[in-house]
C-alpha atoms as a PDB file:
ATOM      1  CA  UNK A   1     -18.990 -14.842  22.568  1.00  0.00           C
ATOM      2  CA  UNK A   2     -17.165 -11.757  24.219  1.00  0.00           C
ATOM      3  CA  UNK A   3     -15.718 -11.866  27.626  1.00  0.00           C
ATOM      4  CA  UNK A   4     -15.017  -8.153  28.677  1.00  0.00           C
ATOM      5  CA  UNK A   5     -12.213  -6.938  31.505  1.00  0.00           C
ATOM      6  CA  UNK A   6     -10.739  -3.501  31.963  1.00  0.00           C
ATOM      7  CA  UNK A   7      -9.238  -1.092  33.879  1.00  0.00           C
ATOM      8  CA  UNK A   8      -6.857  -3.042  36.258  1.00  0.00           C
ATOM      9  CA  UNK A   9      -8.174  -6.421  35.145  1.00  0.00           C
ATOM     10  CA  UNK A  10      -6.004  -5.959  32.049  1.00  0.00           C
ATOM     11  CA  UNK A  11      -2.532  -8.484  32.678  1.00  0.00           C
ATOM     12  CA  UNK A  12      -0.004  -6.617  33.328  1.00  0.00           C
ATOM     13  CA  UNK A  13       1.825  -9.098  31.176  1.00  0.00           C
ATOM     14  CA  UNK A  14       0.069  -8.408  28.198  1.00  0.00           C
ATOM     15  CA  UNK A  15      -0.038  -4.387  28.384  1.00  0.00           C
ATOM     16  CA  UNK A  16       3.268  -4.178  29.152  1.00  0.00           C
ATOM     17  CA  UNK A  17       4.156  -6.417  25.577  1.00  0.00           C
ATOM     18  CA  UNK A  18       1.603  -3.613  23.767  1.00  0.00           C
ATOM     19  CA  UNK A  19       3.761  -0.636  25.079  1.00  0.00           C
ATOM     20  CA  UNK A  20       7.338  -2.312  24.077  1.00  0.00           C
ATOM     21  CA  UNK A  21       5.617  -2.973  20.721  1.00  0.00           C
ATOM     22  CA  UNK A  22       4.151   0.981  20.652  1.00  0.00           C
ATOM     23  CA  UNK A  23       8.000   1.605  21.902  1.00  0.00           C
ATOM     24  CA  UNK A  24       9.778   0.733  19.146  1.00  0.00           C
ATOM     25  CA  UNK A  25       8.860   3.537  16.870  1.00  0.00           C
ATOM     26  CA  UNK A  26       8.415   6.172  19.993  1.00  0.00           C
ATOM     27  CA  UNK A  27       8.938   5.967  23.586  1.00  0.00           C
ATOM     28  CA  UNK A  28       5.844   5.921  25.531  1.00  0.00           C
ATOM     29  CA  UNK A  29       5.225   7.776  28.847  1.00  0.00           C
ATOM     30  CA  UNK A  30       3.839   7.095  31.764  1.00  0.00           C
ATOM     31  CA  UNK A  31       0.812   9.181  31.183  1.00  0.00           C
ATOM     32  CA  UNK A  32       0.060   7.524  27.949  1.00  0.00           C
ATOM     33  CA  UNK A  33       0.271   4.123  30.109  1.00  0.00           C
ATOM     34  CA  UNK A  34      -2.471   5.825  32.225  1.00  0.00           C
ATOM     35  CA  UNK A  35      -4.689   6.929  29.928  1.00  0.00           C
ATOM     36  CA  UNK A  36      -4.463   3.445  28.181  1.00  0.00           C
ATOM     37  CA  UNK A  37      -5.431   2.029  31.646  1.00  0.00           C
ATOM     38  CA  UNK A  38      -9.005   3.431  30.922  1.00  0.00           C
ATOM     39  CA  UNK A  39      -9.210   3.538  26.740  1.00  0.00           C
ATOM     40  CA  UNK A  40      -8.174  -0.323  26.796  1.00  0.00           C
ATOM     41  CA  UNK A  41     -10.716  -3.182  26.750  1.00  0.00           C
ATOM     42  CA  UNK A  42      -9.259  -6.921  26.923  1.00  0.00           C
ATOM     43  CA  UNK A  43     -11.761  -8.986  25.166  1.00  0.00           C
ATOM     44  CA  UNK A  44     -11.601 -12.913  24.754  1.00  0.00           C
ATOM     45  CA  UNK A  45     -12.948 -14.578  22.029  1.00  0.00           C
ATOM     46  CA  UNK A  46     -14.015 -17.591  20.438  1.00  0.00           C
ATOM     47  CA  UNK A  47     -13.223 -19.270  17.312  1.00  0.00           C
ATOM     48  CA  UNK A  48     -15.604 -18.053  14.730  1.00  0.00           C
ATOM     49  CA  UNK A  49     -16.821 -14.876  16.478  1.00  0.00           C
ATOM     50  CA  UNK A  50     -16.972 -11.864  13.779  1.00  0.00           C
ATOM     51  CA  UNK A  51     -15.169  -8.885  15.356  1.00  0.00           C
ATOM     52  CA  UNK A  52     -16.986  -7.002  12.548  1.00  0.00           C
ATOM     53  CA  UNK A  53     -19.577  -7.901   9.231  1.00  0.00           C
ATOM     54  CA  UNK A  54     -20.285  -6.414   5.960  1.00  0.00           C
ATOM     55  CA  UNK A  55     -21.799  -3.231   6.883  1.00  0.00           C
ATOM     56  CA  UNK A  56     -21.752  -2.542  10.070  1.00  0.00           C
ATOM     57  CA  UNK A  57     -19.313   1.213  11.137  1.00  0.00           C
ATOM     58  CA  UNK A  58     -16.156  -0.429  12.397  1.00  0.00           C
ATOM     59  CA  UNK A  59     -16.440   1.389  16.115  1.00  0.00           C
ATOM     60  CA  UNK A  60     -13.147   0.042  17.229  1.00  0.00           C
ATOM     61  CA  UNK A  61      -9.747  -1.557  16.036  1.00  0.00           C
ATOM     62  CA  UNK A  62      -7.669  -4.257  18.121  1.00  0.00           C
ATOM     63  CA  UNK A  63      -4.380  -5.474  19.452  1.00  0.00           C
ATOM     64  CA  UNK A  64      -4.110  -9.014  18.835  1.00  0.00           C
ATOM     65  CA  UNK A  65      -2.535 -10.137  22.216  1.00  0.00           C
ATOM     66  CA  UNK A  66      -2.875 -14.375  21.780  1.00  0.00           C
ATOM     67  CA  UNK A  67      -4.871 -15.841  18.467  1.00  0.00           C
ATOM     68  CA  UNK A  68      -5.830 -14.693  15.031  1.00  0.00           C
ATOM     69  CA  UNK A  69      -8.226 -13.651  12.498  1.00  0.00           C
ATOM     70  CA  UNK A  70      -8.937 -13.796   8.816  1.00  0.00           C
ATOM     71  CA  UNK A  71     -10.545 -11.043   6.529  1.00  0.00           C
ATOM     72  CA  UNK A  72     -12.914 -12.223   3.395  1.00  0.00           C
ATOM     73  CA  UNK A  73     -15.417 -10.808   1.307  1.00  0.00           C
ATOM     74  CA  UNK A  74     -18.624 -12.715   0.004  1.00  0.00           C
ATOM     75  CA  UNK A  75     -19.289 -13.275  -3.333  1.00  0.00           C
ATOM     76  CA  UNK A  76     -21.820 -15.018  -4.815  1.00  0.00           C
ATOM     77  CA  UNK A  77     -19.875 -18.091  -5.408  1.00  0.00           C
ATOM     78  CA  UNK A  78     -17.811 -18.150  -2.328  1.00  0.00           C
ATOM     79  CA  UNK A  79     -15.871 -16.582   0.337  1.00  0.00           C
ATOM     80  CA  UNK A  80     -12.999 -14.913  -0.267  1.00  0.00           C
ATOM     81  CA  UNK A  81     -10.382 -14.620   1.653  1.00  0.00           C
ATOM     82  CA  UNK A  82      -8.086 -11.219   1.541  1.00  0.00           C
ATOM     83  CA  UNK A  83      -5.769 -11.100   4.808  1.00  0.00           C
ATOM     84  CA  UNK A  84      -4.943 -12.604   8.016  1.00  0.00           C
ATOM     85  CA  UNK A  85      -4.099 -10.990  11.121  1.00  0.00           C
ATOM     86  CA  UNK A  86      -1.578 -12.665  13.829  1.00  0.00           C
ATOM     87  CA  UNK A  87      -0.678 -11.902  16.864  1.00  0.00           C
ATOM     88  CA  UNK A  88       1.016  -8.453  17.616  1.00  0.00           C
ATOM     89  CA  UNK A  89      -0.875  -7.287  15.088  1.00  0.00           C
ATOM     90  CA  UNK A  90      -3.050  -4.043  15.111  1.00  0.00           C
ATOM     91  CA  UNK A  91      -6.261  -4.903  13.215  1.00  0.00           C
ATOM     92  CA  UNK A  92      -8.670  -2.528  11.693  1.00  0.00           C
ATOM     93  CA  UNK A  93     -11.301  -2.621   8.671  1.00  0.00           C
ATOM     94  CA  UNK A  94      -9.322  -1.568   5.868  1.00  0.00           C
ATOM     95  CA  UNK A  95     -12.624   0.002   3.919  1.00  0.00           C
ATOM     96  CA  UNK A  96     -14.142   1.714   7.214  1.00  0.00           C
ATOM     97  CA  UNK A  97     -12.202   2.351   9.953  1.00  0.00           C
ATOM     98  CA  UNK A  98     -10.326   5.468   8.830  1.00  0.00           C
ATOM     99  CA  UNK A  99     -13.520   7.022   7.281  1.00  0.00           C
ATOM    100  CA  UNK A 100     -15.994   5.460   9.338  1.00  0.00           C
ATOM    101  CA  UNK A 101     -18.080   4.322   6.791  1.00  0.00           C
ATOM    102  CA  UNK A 102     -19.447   0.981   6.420  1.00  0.00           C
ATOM    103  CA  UNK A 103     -17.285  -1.435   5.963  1.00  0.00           C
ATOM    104  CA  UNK A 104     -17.228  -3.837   3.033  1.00  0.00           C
ATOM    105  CA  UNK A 105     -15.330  -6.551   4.710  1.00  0.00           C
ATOM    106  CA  UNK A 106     -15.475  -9.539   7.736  1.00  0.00           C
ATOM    107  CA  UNK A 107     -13.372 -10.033  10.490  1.00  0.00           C
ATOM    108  CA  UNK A 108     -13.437 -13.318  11.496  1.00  0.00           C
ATOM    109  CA  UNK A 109     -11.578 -15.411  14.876  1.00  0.00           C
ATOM    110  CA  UNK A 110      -9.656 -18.373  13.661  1.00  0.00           C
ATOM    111  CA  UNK A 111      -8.747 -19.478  16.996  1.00  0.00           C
ATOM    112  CA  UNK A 112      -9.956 -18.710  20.764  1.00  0.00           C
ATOM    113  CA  UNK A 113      -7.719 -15.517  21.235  1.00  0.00           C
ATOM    114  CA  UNK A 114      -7.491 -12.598  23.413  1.00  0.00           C
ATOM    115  CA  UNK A 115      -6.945  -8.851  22.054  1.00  0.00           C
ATOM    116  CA  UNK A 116      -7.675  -5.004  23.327  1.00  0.00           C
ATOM    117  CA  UNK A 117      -9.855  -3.402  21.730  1.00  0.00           C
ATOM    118  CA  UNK A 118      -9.581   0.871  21.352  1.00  0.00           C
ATOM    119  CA  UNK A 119     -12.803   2.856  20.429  1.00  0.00           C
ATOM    120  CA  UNK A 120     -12.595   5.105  17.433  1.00  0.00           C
ATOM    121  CA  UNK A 121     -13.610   7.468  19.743  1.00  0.00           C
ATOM    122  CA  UNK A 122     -10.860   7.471  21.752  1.00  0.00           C
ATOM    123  CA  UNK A 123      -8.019   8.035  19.134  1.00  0.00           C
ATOM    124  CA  UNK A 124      -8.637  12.243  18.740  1.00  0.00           C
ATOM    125  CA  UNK A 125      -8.561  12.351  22.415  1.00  0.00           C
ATOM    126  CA  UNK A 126      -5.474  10.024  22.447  1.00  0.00           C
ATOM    127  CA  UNK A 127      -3.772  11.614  19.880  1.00  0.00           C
ATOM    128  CA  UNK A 128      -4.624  15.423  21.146  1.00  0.00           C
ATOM    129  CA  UNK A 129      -3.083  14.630  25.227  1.00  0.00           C
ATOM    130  CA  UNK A 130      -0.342  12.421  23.125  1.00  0.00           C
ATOM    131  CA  UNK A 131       0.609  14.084  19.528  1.00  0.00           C
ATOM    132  CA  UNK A 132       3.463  11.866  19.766  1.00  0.00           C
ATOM    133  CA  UNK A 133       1.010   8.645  19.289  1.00  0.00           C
ATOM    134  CA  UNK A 134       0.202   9.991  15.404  1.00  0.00           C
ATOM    135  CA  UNK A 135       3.800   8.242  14.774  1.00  0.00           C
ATOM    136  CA  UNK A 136       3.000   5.043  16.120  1.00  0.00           C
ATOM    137  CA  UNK A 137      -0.232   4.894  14.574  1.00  0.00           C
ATOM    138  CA  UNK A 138       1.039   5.605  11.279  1.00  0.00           C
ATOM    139  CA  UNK A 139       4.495   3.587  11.459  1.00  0.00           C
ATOM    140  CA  UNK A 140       1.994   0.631  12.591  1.00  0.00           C
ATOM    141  CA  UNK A 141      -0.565   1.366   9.345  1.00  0.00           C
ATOM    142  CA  UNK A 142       2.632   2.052   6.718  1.00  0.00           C
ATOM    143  CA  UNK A 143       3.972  -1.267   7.673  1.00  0.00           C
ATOM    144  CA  UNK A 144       0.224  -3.247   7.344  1.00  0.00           C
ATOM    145  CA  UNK A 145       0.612  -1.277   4.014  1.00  0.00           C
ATOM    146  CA  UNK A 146       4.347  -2.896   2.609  1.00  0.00           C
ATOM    147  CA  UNK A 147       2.296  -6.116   3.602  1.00  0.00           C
ATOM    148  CA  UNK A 148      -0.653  -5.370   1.803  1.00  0.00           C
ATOM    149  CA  UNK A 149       1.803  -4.621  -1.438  1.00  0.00           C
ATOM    150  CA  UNK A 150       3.937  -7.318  -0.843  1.00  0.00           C
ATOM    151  CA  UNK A 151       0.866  -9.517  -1.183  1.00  0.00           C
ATOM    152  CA  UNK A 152      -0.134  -7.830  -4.287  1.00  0.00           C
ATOM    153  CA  UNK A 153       3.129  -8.144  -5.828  1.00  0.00           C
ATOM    154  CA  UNK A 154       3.362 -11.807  -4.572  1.00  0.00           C
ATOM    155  CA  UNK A 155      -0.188 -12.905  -6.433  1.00  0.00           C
ATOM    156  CA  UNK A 156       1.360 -11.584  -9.852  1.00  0.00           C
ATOM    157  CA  UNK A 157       5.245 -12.627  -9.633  1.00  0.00           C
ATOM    158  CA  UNK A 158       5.227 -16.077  -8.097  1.00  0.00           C
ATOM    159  CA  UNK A 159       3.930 -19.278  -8.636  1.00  0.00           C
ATOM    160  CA  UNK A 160       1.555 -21.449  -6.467  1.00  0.00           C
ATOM    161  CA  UNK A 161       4.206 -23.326  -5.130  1.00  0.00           C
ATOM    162  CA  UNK A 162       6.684 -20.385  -4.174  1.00  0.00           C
ATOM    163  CA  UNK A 163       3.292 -18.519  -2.642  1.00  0.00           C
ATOM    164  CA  UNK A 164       2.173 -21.268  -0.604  1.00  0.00           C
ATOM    165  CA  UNK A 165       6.101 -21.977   0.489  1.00  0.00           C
ATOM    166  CA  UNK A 166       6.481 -18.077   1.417  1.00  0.00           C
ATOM    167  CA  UNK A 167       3.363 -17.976   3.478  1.00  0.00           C
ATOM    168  CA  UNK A 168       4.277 -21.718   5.292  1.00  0.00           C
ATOM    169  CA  UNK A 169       7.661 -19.963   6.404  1.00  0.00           C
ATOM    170  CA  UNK A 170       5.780 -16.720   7.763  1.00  0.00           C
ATOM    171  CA  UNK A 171       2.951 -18.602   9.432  1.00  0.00           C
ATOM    172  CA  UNK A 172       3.033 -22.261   9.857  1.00  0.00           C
ATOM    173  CA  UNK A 173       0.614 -22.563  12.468  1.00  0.00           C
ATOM    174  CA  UNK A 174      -2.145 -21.143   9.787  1.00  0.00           C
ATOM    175  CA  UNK A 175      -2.211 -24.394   8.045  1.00  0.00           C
ATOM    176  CA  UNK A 176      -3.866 -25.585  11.635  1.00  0.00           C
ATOM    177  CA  UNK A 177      -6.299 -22.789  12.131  1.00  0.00           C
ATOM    178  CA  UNK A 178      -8.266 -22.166   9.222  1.00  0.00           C
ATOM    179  CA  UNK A 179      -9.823 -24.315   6.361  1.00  0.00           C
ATOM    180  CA  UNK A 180      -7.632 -24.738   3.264  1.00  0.00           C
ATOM    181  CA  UNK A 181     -10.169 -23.580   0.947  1.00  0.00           C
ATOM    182  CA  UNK A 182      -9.723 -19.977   2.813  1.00  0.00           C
ATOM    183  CA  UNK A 183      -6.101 -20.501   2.590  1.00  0.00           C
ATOM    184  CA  UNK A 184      -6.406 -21.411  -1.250  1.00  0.00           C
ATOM    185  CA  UNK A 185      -8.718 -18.483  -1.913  1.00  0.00           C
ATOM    186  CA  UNK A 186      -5.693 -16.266  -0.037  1.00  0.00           C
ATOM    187  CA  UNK A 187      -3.306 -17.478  -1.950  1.00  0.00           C
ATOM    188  CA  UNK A 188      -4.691 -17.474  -5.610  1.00  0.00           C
ATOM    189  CA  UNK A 189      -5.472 -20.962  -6.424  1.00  0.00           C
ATOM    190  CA  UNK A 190      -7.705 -23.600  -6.107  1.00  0.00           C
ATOM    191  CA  UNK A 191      -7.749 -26.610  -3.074  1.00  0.00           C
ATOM    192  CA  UNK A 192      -6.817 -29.290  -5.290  1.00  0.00           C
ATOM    193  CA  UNK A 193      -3.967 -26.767  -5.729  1.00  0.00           C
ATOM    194  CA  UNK A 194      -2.603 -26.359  -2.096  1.00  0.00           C
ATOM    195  CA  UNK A 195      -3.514 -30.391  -0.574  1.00  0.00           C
ATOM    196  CA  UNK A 196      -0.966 -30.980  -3.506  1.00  0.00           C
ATOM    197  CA  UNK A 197       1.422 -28.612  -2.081  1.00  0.00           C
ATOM    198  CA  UNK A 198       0.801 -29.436   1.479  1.00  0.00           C
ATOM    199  CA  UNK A 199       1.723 -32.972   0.997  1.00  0.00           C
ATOM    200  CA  UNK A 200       4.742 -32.252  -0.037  1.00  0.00           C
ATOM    201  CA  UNK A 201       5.575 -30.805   3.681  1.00  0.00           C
END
């Protein structure tokens, strides 16, 4: 379930901590705060809601504001899980979005959260009044992207114990949010695996 507020429902709290995050790799004007005003949808939701399924055209991407989610694929054996998103975080289908295709991947709500949500729609006009944003945008993907390899790399260099210890350091709450066979499937082993691990904690 979807709660939707706009316009100058959005917290001022909250946008403000979007723009100082959109600030660090370019300053952002006043205009662009504007125009955000109206492109900008807060959305709350609940633990469990799908932000997007298997198929379906991703029609937006989000700023996590509170919360996170998970991404998995289904096979026929189980779900498997490929990333997590945290708060701060831009989100977007990473087999869709860009090419606005269908995507092969769920977004899933571990937690109750609240996030903004940006049409697709919106980004040429965005970026054509603001060429500047292109930076942003791309700093923000090239960074998901050193995670994405990092992750890579991490699955193939270190073992279950040293993965499971490197992704309790970057995201402790986690282990309280989502069931541990997601976790294990994350993380490249099996539950039996990671309760052995976690009671070591």
């Amino acid at each position: 379930m979807l709660q939707y507020l706009s316009g100058p429902y959005i917290k001022t709290m909250e946008k403000e901590r979007l723009f100082k995050i959109f600030s660090q790799y370019h300053p952002v004007s006043e205009a662009f705060k504007m125009f955000m005003e109206t492109a900008l949808v807060q959305e709350d939701g609940i633990k469990g809601h799908k932000l997007l399924s298997v198929g379906e055209v991703p029609a937006n991407c989000w700023f996590m504001i509170k919360g996170s989610a998970r991404v998995y694929m289904d096979t026929p054996s189980q779900q498997t899980t490929i990333w997590y998103w945290h708060t701060d975080q831009m989100i977007y289908s990473h087999s869709g979005f860009c090419t606005q295709t269908p995507s092969e991947e769920n977004i899933e709500l571990l937690e109750d959260s609240v996030f903004f949500s940006l049409a697709y729609t919106a980004i040429p006009k965005l970026i054509k009044l603001f060429p500047w944003f292109y930076k942003i945008e791309s700093r923000l993907k090239e960074l998901h992207q050193q995670d994405l390899l990092e992750q890579s790399v991490d699955l193939k260099t270190l073992d279950a114990e040293q993965r499971f210890a490197k992704l309790f350091r970057r995201f402790p709450a986690l282990m309280n949010t989502n069931f541990k066979k997601d976790i294990a499937s994350y993380l490249g082993m099996d539950p039996d695996t990671l309760n052995r691990l976690r009671g070591k904690k």
